[in-house]
PDB file of N, CA and C in Angstrom:
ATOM      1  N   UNK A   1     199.437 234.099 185.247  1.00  0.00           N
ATOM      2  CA  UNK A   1     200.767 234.631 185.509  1.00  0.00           C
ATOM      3  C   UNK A   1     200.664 235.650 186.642  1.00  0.00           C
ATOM      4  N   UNK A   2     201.992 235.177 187.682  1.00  0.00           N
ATOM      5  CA  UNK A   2     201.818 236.371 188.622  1.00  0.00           C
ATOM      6  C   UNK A   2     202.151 237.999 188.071  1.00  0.00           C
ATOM      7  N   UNK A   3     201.913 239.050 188.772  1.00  0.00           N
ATOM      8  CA  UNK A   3     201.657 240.216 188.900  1.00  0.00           C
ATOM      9  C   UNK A   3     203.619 241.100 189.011  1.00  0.00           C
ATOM     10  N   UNK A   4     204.203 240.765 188.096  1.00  0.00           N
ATOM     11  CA  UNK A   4     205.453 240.755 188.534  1.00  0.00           C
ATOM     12  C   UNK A   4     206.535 242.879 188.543  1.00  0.00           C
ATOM     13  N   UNK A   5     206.664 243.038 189.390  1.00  0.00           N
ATOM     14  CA  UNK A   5     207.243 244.402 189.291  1.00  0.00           C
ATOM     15  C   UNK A   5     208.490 244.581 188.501  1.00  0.00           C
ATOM     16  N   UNK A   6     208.607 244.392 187.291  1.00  0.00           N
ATOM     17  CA  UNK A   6     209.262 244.394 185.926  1.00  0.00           C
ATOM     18  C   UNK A   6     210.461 245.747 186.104  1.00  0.00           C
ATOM     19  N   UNK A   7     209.612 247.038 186.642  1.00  0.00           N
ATOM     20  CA  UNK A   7     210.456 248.723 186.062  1.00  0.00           C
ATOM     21  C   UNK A   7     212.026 248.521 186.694  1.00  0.00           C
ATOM     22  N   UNK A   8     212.277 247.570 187.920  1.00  0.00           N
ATOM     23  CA  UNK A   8     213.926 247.658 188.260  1.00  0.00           C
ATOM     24  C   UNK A   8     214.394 247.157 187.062  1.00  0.00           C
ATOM     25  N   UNK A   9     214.331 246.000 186.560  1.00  0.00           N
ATOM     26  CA  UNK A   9     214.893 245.586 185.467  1.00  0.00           C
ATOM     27  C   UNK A   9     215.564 246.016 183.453  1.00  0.00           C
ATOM     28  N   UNK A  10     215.115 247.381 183.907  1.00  0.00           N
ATOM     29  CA  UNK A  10     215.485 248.241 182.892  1.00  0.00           C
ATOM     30  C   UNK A  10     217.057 248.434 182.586  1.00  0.00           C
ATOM     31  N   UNK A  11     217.664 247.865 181.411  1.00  0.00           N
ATOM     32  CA  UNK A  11     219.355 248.318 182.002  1.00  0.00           C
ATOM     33  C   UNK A  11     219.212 249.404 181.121  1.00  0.00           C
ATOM     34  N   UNK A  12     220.011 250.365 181.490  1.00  0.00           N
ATOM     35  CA  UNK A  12     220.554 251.928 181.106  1.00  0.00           C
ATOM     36  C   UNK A  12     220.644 251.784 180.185  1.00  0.00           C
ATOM     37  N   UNK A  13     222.001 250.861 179.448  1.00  0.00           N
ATOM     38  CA  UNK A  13     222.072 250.987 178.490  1.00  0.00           C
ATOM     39  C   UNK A  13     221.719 250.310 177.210  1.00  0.00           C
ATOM     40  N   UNK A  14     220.583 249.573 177.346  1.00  0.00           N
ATOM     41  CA  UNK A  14     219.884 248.970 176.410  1.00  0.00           C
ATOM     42  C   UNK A  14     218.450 249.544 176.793  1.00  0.00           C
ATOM     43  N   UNK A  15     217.875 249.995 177.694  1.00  0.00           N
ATOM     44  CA  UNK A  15     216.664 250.029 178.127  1.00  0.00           C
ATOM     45  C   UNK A  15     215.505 249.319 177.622  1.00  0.00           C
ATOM     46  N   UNK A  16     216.226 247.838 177.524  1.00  0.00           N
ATOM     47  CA  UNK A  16     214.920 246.922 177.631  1.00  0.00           C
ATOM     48  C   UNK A  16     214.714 246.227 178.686  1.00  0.00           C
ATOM     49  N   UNK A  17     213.507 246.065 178.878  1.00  0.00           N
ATOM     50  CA  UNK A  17     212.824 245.204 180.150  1.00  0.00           C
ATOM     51  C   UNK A  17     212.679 243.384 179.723  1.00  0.00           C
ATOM     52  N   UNK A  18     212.380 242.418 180.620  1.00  0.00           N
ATOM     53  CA  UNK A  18     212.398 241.600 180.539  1.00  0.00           C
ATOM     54  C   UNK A  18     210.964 241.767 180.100  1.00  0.00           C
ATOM     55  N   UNK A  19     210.537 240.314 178.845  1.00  0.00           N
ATOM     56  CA  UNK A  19     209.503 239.982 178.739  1.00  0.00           C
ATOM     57  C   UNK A  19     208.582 238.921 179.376  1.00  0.00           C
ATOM     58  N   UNK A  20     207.180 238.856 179.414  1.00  0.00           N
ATOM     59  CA  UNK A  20     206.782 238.257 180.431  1.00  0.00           C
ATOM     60  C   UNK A  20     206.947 236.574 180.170  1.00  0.00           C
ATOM     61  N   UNK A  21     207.663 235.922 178.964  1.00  0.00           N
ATOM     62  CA  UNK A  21     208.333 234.619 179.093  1.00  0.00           C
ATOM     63  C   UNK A  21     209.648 234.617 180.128  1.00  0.00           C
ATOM     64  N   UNK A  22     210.195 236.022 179.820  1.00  0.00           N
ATOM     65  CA  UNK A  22     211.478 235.779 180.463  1.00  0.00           C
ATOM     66  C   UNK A  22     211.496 235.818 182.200  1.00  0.00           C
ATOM     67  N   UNK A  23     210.664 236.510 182.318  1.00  0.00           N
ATOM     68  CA  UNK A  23     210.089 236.580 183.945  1.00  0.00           C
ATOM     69  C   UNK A  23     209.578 235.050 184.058  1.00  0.00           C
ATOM     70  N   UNK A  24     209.046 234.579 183.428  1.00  0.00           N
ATOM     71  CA  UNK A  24     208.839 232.954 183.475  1.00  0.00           C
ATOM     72  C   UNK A  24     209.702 232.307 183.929  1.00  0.00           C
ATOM     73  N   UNK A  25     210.593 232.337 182.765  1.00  0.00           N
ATOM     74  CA  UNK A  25     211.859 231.783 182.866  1.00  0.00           C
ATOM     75  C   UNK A  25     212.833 232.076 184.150  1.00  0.00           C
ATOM     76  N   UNK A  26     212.621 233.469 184.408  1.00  0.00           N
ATOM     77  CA  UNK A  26     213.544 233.613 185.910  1.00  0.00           C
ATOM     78  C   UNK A  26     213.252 233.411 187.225  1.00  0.00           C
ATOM     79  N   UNK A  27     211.096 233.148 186.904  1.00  0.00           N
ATOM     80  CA  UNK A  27     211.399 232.499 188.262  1.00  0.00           C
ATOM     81  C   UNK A  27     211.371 231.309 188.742  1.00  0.00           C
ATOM     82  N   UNK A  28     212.012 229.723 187.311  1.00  0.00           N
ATOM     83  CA  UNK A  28     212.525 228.981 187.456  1.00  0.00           C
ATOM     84  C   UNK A  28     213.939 228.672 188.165  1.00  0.00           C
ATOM     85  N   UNK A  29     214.675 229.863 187.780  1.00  0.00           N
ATOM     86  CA  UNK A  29     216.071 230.405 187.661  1.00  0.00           C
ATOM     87  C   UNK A  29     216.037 230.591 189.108  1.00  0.00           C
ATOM     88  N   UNK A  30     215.596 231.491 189.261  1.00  0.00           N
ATOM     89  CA  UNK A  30     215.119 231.456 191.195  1.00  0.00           C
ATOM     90  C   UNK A  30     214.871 230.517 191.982  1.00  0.00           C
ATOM     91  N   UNK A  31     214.152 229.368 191.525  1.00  0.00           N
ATOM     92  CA  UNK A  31     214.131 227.901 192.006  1.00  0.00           C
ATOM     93  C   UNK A  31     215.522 227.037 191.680  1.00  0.00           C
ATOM     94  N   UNK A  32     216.034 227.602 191.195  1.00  0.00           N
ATOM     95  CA  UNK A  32     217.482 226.775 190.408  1.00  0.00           C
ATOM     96  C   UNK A  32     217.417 225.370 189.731  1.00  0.00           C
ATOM     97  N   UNK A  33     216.396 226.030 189.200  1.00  0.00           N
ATOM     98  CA  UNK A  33     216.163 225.541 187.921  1.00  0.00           C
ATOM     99  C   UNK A  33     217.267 225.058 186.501  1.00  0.00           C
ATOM    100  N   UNK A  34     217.811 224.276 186.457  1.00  0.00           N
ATOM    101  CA  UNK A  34     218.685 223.873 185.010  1.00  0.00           C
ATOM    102  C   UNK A  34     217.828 224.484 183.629  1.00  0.00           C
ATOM    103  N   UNK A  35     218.905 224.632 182.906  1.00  0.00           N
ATOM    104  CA  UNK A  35     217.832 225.006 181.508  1.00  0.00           C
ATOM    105  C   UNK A  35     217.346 224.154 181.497  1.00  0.00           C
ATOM    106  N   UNK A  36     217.481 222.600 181.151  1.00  0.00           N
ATOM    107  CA  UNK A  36     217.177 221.130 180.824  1.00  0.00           C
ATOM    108  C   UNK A  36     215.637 221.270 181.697  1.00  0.00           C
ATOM    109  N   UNK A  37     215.843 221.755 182.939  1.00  0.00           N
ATOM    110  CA  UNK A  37     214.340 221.767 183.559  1.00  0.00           C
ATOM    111  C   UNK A  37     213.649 222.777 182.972  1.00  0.00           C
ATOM    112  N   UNK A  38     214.076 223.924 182.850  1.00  0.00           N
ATOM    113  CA  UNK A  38     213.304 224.555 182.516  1.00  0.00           C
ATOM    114  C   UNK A  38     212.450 224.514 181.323  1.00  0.00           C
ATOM    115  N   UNK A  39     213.313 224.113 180.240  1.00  0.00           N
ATOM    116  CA  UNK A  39     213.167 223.404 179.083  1.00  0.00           C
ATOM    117  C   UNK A  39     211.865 222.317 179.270  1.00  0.00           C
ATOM    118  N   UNK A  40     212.209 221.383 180.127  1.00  0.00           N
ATOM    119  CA  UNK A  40     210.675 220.440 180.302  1.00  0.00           C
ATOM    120  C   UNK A  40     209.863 221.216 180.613  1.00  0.00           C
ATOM    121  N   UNK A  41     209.417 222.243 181.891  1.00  0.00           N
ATOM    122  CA  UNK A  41     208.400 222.762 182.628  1.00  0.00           C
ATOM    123  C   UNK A  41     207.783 223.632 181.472  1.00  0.00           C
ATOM    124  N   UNK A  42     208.297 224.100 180.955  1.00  0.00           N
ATOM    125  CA  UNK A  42     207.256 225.105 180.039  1.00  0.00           C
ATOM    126  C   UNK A  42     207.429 225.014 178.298  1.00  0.00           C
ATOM    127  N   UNK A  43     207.725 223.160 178.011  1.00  0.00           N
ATOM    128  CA  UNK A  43     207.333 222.567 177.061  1.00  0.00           C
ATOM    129  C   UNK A  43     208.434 223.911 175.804  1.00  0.00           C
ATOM    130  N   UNK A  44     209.728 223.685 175.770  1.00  0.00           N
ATOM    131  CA  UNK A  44     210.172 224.230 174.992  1.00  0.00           C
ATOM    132  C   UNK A  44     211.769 223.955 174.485  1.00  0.00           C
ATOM    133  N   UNK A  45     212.524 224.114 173.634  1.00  0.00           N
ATOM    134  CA  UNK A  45     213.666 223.376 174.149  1.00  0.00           C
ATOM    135  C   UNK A  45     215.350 223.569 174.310  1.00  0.00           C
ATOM    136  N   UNK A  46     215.537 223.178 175.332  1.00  0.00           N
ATOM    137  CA  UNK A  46     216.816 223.571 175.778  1.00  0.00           C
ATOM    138  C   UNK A  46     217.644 224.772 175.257  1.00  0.00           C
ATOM    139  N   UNK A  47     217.884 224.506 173.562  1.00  0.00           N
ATOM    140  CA  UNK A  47     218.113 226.409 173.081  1.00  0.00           C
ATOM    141  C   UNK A  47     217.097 227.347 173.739  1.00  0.00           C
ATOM    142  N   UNK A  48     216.394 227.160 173.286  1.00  0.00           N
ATOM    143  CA  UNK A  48     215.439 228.370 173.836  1.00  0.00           C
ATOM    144  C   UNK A  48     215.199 228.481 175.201  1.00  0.00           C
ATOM    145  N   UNK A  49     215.571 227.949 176.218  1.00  0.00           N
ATOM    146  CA  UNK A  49     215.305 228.185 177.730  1.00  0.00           C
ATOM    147  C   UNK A  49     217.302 228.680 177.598  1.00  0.00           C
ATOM    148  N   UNK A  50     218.369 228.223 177.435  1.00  0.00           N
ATOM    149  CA  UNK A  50     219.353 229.101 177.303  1.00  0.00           C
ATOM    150  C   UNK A  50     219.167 230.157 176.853  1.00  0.00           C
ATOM    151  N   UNK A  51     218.417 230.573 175.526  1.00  0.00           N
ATOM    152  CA  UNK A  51     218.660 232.216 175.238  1.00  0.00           C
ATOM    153  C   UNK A  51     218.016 232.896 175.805  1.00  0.00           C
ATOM    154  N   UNK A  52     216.847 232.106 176.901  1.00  0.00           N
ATOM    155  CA  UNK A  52     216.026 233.317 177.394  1.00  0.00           C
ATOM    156  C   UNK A  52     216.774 233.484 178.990  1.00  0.00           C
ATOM    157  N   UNK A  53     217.699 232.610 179.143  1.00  0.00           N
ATOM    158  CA  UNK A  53     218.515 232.827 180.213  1.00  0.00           C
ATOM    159  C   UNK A  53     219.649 233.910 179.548  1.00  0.00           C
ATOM    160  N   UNK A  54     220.458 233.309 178.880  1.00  0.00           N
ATOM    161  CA  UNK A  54     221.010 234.426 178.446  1.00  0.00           C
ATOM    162  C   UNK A  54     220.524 236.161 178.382  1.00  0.00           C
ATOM    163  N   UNK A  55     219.620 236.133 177.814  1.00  0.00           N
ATOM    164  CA  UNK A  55     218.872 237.730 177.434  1.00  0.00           C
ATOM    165  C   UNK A  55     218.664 237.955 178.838  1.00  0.00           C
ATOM    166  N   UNK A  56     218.268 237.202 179.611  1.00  0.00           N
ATOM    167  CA  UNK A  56     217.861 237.985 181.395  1.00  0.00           C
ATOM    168  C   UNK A  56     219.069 238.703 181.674  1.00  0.00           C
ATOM    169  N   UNK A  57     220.292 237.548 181.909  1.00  0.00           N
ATOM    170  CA  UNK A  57     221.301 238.067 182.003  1.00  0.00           C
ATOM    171  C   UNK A  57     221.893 239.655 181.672  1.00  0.00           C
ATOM    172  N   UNK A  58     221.875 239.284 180.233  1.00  0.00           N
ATOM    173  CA  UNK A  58     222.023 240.657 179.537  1.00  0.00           C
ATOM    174  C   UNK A  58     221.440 241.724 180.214  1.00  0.00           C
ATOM    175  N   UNK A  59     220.056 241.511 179.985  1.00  0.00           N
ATOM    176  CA  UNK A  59     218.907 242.692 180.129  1.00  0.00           C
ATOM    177  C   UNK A  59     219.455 243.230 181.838  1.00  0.00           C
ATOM    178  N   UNK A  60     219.918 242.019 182.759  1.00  0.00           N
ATOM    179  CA  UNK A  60     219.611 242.495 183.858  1.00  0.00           C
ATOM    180  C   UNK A  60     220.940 243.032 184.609  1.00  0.00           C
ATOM    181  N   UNK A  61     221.994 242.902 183.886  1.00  0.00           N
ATOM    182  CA  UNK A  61     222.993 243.062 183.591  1.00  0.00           C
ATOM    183  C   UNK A  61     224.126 242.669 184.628  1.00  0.00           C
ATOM    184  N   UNK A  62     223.982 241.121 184.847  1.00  0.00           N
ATOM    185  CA  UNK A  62     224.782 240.400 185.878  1.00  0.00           C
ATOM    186  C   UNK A  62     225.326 239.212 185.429  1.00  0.00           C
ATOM    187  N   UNK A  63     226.256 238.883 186.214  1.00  0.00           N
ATOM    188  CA  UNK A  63     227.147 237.631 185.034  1.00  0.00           C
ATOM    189  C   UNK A  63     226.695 236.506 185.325  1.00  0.00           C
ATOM    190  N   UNK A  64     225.862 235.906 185.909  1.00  0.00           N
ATOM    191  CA  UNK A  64     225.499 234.290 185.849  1.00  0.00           C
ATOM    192  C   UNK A  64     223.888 234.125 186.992  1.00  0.00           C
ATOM    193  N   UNK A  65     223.560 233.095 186.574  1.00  0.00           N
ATOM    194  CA  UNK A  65     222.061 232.521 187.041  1.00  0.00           C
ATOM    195  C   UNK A  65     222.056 233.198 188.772  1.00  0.00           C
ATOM    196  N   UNK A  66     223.254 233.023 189.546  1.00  0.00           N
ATOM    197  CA  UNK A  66     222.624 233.149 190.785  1.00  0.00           C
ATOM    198  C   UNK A  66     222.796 235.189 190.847  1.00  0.00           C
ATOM    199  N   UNK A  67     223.595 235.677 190.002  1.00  0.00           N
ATOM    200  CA  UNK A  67     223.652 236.954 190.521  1.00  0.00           C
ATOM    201  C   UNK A  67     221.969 237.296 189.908  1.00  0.00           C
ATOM    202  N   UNK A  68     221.227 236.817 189.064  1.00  0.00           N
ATOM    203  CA  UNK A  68     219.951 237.081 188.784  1.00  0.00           C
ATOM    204  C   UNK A  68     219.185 236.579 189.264  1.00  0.00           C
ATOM    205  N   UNK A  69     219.560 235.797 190.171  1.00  0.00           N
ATOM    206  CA  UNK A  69     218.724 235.288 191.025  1.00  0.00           C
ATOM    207  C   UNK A  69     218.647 236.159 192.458  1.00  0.00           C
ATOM    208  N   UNK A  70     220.023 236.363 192.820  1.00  0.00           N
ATOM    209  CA  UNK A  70     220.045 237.456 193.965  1.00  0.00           C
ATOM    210  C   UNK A  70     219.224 238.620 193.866  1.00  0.00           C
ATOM    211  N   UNK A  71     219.594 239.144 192.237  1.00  0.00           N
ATOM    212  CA  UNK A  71     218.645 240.440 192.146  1.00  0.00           C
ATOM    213  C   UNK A  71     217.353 240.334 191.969  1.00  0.00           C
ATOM    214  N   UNK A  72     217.244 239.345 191.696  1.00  0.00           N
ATOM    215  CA  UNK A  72     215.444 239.489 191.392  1.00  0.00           C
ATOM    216  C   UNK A  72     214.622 239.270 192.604  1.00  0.00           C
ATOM    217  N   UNK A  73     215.093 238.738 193.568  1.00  0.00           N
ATOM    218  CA  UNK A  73     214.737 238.657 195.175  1.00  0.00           C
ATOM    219  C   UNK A  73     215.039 239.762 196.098  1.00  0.00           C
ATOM    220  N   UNK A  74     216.423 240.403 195.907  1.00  0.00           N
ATOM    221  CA  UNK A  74     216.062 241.323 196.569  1.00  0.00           C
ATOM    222  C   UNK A  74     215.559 242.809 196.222  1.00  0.00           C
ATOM    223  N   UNK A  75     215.471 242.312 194.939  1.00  0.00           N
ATOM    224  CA  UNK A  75     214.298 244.120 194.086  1.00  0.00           C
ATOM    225  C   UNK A  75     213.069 243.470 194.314  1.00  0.00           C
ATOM    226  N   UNK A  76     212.335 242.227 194.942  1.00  0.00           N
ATOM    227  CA  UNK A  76     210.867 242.199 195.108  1.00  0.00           C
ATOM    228  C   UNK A  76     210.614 241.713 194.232  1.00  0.00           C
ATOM    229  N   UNK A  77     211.111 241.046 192.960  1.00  0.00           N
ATOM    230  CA  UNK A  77     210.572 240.442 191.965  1.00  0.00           C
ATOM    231  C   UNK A  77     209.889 239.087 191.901  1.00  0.00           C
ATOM    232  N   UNK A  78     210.197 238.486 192.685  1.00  0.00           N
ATOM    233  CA  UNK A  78     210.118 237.494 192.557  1.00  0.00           C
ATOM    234  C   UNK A  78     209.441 236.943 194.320  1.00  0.00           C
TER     235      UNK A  78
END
């Protein structure tokens, strides 16, 4: 697993960070990635690649795949 700079991703008001599946998961999300793909690539299934999209969301506190995709590229995350 890459070396990923996690501390932007803190929201205020939950102050949890993404975990290192969910950094997985987002930098499928960054490739634009479907859950359905994502779901194949790291052998798991479709619920569970949605909730770990979902929780990014949450955690990162933006309303859909590309605004977490914007942010995670331009905070260096990815």
């Amino acid at each position: 697993m890459e070396d990923y700079n996690n501390s932007f991703l803190l929201d205020n008001r939950s102050g949890k960070s993404l975990t290192e599946r969910e950094l997985e998961v987002l930098k499928f999300v960054v490739m634009g990635k479907s859950n359905t793909e994502i779901a194949k690539e790291l052998l798991i299934s479709v619920h569970t690649a949605k909730a770990h999209v979902c929780s990014i969301l949450q955690k990162m506190a933006v309303n859909d795949r590309v605004q977490a995709a914007v942010k995670a590229v331009r905070e260096g995350l990815m």
